[in-house]
C-alpha atoms as a PDB file:
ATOM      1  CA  UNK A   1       0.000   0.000   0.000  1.00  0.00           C
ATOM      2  CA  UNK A   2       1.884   3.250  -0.921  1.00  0.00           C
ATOM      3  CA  UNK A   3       2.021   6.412   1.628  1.00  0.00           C
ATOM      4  CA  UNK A   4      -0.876   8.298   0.381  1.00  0.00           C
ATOM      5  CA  UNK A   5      -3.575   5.387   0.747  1.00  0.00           C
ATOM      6  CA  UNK A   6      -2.186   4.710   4.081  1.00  0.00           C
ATOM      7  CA  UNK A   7      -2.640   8.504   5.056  1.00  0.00           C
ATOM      8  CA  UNK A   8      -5.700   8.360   3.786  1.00  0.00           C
ATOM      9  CA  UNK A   9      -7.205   5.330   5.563  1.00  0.00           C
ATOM     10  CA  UNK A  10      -5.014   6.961   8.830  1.00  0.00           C
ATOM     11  CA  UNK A  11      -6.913  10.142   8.264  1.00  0.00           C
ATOM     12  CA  UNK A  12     -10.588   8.414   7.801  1.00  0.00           C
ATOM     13  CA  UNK A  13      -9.991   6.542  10.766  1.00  0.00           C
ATOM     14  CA  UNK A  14      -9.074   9.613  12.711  1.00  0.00           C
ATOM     15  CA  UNK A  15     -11.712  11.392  11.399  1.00  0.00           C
ATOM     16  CA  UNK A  16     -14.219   8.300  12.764  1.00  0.00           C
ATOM     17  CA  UNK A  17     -13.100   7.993  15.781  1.00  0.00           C
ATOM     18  CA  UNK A  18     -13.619  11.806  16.110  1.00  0.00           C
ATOM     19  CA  UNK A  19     -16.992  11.957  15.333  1.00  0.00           C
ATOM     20  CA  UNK A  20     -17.666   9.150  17.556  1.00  0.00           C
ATOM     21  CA  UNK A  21     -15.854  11.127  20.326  1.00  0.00           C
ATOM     22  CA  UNK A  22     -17.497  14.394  19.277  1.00  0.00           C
ATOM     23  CA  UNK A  23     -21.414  12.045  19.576  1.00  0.00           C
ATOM     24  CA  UNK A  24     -20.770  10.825  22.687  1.00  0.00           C
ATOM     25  CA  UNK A  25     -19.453  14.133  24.077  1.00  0.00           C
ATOM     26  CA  UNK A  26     -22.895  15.908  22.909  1.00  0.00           C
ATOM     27  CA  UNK A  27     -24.973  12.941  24.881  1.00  0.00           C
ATOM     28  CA  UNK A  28     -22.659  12.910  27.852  1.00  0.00           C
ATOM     29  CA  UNK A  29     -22.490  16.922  27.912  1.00  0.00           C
ATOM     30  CA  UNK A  30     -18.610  16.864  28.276  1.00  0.00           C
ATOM     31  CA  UNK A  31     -16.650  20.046  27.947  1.00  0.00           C
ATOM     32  CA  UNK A  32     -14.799  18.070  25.673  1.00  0.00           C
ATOM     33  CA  UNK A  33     -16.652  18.511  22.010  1.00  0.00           C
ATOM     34  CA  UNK A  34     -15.005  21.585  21.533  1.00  0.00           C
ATOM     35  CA  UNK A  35     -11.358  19.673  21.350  1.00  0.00           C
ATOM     36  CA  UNK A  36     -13.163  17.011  19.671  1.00  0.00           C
ATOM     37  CA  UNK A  37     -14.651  19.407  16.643  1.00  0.00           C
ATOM     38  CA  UNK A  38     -11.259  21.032  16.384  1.00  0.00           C
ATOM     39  CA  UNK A  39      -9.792  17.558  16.037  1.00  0.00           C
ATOM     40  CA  UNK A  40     -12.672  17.039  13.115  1.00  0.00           C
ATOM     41  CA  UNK A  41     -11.761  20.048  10.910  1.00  0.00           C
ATOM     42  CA  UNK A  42      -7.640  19.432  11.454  1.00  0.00           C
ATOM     43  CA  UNK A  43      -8.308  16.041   9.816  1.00  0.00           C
ATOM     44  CA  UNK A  44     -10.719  17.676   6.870  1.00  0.00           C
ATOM     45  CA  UNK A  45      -7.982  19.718   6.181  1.00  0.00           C
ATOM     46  CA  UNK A  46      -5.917  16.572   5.954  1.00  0.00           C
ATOM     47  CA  UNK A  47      -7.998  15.698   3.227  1.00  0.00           C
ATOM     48  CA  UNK A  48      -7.034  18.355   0.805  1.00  0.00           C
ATOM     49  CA  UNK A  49      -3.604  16.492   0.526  1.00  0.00           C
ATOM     50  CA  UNK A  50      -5.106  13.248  -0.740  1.00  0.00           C
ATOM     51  CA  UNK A  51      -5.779  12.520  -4.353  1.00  0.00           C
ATOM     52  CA  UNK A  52      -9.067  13.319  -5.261  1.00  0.00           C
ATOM     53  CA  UNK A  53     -10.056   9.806  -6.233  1.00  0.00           C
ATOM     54  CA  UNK A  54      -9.012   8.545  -2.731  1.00  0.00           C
ATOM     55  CA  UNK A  55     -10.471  11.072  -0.655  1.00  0.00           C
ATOM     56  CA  UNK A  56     -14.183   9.861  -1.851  1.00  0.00           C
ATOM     57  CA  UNK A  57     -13.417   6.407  -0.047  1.00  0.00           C
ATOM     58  CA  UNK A  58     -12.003   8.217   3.238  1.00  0.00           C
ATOM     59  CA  UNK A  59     -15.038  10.316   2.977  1.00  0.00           C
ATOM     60  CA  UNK A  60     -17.577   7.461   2.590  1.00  0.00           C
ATOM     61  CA  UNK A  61     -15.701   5.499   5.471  1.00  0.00           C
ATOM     62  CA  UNK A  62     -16.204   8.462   7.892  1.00  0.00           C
ATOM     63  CA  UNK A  63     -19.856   9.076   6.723  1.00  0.00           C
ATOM     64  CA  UNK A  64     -20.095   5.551   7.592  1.00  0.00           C
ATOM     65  CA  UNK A  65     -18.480   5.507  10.909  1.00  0.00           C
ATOM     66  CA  UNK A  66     -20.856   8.439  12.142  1.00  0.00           C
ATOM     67  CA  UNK A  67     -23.668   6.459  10.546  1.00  0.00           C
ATOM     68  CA  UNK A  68     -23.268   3.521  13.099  1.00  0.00           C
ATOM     69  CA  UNK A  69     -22.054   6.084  15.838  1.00  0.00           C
ATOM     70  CA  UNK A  70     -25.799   7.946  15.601  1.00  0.00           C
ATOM     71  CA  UNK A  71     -27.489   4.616  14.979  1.00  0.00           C
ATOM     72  CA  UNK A  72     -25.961   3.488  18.555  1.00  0.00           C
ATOM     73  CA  UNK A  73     -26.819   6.470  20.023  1.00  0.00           C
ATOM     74  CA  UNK A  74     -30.681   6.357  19.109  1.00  0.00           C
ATOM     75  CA  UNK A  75     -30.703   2.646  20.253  1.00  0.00           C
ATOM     76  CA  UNK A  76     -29.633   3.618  23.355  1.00  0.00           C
ATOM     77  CA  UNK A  77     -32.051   7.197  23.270  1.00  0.00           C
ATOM     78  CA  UNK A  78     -34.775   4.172  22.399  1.00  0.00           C
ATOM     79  CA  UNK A  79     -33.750   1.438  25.053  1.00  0.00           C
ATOM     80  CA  UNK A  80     -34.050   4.239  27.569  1.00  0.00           C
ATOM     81  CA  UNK A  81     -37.180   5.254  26.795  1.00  0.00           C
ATOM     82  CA  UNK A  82     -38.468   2.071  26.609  1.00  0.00           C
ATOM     83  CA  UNK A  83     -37.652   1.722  30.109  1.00  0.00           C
ATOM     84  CA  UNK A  84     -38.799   4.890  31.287  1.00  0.00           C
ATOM     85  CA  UNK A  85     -42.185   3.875  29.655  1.00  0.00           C
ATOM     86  CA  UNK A  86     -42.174   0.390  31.521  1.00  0.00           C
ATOM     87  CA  UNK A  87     -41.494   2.383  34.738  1.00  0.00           C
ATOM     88  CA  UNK A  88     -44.130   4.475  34.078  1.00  0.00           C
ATOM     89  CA  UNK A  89     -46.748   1.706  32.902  1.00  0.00           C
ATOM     90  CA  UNK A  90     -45.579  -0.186  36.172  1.00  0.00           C
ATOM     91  CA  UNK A  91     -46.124   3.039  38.648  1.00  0.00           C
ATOM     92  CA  UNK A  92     -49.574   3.635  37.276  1.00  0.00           C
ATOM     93  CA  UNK A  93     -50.820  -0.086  37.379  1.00  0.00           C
ATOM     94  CA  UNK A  94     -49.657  -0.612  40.873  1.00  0.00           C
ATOM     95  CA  UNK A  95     -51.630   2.594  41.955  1.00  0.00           C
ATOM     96  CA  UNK A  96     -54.774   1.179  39.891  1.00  0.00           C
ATOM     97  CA  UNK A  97     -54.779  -2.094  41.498  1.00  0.00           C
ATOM     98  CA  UNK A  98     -53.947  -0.464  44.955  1.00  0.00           C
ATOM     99  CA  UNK A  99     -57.803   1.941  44.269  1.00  0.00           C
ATOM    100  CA  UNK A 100     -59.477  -1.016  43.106  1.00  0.00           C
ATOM    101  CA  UNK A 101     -58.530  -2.870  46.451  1.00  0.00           C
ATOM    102  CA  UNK A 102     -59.191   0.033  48.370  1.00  0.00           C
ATOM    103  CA  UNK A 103     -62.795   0.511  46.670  1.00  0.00           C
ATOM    104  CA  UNK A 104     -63.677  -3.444  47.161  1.00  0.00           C
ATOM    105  CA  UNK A 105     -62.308  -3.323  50.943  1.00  0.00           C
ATOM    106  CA  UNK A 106     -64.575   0.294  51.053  1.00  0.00           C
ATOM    107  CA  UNK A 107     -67.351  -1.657  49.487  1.00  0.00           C
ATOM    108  CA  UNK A 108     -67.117  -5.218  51.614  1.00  0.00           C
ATOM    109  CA  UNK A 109     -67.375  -2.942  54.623  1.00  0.00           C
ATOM    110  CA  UNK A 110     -70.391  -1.145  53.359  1.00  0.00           C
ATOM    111  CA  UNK A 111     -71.924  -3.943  52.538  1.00  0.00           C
ATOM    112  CA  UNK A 112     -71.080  -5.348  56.225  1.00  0.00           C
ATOM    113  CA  UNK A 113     -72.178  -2.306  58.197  1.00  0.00           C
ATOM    114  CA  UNK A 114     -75.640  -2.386  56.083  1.00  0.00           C
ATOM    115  CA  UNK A 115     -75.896  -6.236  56.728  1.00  0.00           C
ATOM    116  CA  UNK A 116     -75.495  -5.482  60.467  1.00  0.00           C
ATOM    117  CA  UNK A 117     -78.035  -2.529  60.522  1.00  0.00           C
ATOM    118  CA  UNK A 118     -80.450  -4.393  59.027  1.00  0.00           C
ATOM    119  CA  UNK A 119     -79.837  -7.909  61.565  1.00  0.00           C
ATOM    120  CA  UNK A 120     -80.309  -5.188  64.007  1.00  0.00           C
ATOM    121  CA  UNK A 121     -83.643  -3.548  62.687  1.00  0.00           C
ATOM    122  CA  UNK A 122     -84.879  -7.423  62.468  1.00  0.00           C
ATOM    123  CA  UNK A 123     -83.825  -8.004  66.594  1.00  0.00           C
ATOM    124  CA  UNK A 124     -85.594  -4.857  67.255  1.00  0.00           C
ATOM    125  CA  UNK A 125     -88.476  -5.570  65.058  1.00  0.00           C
ATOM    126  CA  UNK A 126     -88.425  -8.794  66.970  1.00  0.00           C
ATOM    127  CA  UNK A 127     -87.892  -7.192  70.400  1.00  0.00           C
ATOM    128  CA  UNK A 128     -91.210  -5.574  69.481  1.00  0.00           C
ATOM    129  CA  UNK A 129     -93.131  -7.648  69.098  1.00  0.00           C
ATOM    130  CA  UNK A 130     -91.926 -10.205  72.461  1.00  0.00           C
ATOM    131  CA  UNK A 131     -93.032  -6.841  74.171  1.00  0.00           C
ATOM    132  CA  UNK A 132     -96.659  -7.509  73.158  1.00  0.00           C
ATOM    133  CA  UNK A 133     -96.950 -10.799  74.906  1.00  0.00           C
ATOM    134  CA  UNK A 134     -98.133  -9.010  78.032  1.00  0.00           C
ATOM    135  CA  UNK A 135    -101.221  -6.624  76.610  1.00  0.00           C
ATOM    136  CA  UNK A 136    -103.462  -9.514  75.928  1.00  0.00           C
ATOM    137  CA  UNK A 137    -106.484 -10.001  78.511  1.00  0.00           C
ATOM    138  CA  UNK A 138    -106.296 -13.202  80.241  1.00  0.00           C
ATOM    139  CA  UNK A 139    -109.063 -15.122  79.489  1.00  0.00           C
ATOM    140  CA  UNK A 140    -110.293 -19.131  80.738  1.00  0.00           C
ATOM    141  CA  UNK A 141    -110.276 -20.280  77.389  1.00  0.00           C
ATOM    142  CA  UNK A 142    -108.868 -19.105  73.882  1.00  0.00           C
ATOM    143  CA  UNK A 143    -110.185 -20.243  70.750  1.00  0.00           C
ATOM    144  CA  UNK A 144    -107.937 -21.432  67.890  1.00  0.00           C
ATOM    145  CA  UNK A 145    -108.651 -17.951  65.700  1.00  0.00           C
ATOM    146  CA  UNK A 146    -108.327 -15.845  69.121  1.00  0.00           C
ATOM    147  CA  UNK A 147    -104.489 -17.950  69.256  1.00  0.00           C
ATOM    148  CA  UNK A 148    -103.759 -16.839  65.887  1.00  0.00           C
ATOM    149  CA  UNK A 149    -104.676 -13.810  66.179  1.00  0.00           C
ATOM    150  CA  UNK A 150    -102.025 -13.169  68.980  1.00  0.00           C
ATOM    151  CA  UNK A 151     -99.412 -14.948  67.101  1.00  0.00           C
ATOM    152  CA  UNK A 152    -100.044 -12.604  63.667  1.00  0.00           C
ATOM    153  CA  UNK A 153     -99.360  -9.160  66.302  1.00  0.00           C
ATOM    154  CA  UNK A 154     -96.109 -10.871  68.125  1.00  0.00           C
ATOM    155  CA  UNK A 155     -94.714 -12.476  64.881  1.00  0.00           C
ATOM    156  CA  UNK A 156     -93.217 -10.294  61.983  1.00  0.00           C
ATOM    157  CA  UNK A 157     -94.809 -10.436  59.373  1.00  0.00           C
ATOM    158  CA  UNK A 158     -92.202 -12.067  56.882  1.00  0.00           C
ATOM    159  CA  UNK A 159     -92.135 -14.788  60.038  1.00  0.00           C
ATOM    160  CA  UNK A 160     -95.314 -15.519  60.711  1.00  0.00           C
ATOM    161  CA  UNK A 161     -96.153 -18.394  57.955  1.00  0.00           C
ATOM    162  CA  UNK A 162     -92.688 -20.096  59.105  1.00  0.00           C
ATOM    163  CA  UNK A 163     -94.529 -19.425  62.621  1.00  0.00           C
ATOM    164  CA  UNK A 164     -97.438 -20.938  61.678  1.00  0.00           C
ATOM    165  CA  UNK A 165     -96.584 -24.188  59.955  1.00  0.00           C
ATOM    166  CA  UNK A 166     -94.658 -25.069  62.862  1.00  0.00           C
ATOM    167  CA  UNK A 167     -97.668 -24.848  65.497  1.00  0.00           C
ATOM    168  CA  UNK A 168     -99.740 -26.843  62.750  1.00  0.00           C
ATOM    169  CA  UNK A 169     -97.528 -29.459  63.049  1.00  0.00           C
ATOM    170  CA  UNK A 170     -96.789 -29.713  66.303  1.00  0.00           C
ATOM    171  CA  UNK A 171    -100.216 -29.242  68.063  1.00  0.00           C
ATOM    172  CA  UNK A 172    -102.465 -28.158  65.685  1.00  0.00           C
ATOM    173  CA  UNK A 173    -103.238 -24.793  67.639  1.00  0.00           C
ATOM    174  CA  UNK A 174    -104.239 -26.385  70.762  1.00  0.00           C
ATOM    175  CA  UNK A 175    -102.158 -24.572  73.505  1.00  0.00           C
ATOM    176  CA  UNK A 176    -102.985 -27.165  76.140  1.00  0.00           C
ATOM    177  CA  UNK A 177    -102.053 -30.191  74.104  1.00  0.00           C
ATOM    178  CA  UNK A 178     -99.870 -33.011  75.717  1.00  0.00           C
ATOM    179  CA  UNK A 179     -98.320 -35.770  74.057  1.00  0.00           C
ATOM    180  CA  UNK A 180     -98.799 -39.061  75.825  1.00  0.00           C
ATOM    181  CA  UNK A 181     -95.917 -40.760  75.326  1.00  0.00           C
ATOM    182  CA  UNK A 182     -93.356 -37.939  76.205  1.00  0.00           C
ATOM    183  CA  UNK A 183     -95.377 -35.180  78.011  1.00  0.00           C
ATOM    184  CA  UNK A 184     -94.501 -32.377  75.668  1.00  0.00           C
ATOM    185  CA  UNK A 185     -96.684 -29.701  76.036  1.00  0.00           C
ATOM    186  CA  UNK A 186     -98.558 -26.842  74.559  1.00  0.00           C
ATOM    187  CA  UNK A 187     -98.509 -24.831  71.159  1.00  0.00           C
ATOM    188  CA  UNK A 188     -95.034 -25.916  70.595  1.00  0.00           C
ATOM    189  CA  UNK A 189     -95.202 -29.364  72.393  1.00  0.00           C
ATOM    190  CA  UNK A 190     -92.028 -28.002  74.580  1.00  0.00           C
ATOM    191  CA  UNK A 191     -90.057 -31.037  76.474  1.00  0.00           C
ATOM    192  CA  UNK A 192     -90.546 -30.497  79.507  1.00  0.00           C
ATOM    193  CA  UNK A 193     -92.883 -28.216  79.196  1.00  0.00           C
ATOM    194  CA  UNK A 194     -92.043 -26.176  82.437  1.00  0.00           C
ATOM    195  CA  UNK A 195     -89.320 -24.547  79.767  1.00  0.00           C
ATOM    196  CA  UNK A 196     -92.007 -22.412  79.122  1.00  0.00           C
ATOM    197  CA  UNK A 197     -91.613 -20.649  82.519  1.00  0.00           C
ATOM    198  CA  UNK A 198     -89.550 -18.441  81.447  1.00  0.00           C
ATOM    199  CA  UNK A 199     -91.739 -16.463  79.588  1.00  0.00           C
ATOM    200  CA  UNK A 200     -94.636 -16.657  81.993  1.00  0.00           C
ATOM    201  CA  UNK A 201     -95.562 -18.083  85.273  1.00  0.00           C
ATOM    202  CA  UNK A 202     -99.046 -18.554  83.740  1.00  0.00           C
ATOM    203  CA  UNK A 203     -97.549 -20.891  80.231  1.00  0.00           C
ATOM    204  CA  UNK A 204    -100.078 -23.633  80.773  1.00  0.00           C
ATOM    205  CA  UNK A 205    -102.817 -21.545  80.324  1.00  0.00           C
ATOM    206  CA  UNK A 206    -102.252 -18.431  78.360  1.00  0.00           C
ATOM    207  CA  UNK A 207    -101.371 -19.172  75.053  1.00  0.00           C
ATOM    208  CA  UNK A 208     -99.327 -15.604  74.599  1.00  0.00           C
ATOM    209  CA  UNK A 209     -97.211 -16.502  77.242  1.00  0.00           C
ATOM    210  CA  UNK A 210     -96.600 -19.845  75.223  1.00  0.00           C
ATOM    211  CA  UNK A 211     -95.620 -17.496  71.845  1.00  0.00           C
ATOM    212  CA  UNK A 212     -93.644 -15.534  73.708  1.00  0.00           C
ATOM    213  CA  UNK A 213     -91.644 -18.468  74.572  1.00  0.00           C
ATOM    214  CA  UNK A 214     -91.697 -20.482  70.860  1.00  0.00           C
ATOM    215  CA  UNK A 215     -90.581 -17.536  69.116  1.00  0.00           C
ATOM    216  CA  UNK A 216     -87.714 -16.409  71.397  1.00  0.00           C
ATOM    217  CA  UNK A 217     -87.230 -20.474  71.092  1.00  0.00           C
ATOM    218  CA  UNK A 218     -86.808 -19.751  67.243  1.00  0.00           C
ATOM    219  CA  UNK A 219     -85.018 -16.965  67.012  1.00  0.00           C
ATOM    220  CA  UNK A 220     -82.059 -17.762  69.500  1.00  0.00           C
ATOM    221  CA  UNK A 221     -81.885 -21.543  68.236  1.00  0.00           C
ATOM    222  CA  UNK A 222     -82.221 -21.108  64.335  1.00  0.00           C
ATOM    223  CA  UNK A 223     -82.398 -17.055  64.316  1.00  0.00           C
ATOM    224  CA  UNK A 224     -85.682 -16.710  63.057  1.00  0.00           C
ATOM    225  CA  UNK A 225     -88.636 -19.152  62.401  1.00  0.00           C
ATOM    226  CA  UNK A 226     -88.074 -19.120  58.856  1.00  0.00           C
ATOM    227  CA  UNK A 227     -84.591 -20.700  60.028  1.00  0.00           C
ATOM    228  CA  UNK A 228     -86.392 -23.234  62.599  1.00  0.00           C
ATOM    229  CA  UNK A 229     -89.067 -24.405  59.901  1.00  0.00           C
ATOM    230  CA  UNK A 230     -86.079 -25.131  57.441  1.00  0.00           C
ATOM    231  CA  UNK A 231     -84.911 -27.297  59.704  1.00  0.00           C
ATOM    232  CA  UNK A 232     -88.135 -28.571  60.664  1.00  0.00           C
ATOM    233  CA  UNK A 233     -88.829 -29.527  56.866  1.00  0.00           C
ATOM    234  CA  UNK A 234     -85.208 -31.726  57.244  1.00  0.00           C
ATOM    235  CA  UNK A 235     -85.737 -33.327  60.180  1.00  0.00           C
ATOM    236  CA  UNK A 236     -89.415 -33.289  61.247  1.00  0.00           C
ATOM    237  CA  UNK A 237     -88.324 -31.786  64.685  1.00  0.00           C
ATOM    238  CA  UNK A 238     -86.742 -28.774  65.952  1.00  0.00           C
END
């Protein structure tokens, strides 16, 4: 290779490694571009002193040089924000999940607290009516329409047909029915039947005294007759 081609080639490969130097000085922000550009125009001058028909391949070498040195530096302009995207994408999908958690835990303890007043409404509605036991006149006898007719004011209404299928079955309405065989007794054939004096002193003969008892029965045992005449339907007892 004779002395000019090898200049030239020296000077193209000066003149790439320059603009590589002079790139990454403009993405890094170093002070040192301005040494770099000097560097760049001392080697264009070196050009002048190369043939014409060999400075077109130092040229096209250099172009190409810079080429792949701005092709590297977009890939990595690209690959960072890429990542700042992904950070970005990450960040705002965390914080989405962490509302949506935040609105279902918000929402499950709504949906609690409303559960709770209403159980509550139901025990006072329930309350209630127990309370009514004791404003009935005591009569000697009670038919089985004057019976019901107490049961239908002390039972809520939603209960009372839960209520009432269970006194069918067990004594037909007759408050002062006994079973032979066991000695269960009343409306709601309780066993013993003295259970029933904690309602009322007076449970073998006042038939509100005897729904006072059966539905508190109910409600604490299967919380509500609805719940003790599902169970009734399973088992035939309660």
């Amino acid at each position: 290779m004779s002395r000019i081609s090898v200049r030239g080639f020296a000077v193209a490969s000066a003149t790439a490694v320059t603009a590589v130097g002079s790139v990454v000085g403009v993405a890094s922000g170093s002070t040192a571009q301005n040494n770099d550009a000097e560097a760049a125009a001392a080697d264009l001058t070196l050009l002048a002193d190369i043939p014409a028909g060999q400075q077109a391949q130092v040229q096209t070498a250099s172009l190409t040089q810079q080429a792949n040195v701005q092709a590297i530096a977009a890939d990595a302009t690209a690959k960072k924000d890429a990542e700042e995207a992904a950070r970005k994408q990450a960040a705002e999908t965390a914080i989405a999940k962490k509302e949506q958690a935040e609105k279902a835990a918000q929402e499950a303890k709504e949906a609690e607290e409303a559960k709770e007043r209403e159980e509550a409404e139901q025990k006072a509605s329930r309350d209630a009516a127990r309370a009514d036991a004791s404003t009935f006149a005591v009569q000697s006898s009670y038919s089985i329409a004057q019976i019901q007719s107490m049961a239908a004011q002390m039972v809520p209404g939603d209960q009372f047909q839960c209520f009432s299928n269970i006194v069918d079955h067990e004594s037909d309405w007759n408050y002062r029915a006994v079973n032979p065989s066991s000695g269960a007794y009343g409306l709601f054939q309780a066993l013993p039947g003295t259970k029933m004096a904690s309602a009322g002193a007076d449970w073998q003969t006042n038939p509100a005294t005897q729904i006072k008892w059966g539905l508190n029965y109910m409600n604490e045992r299967y919380g509500s007759p609805c719940g003790a005449w599902s169970f009734w339907q399973a088992n035939h007892w309660y």
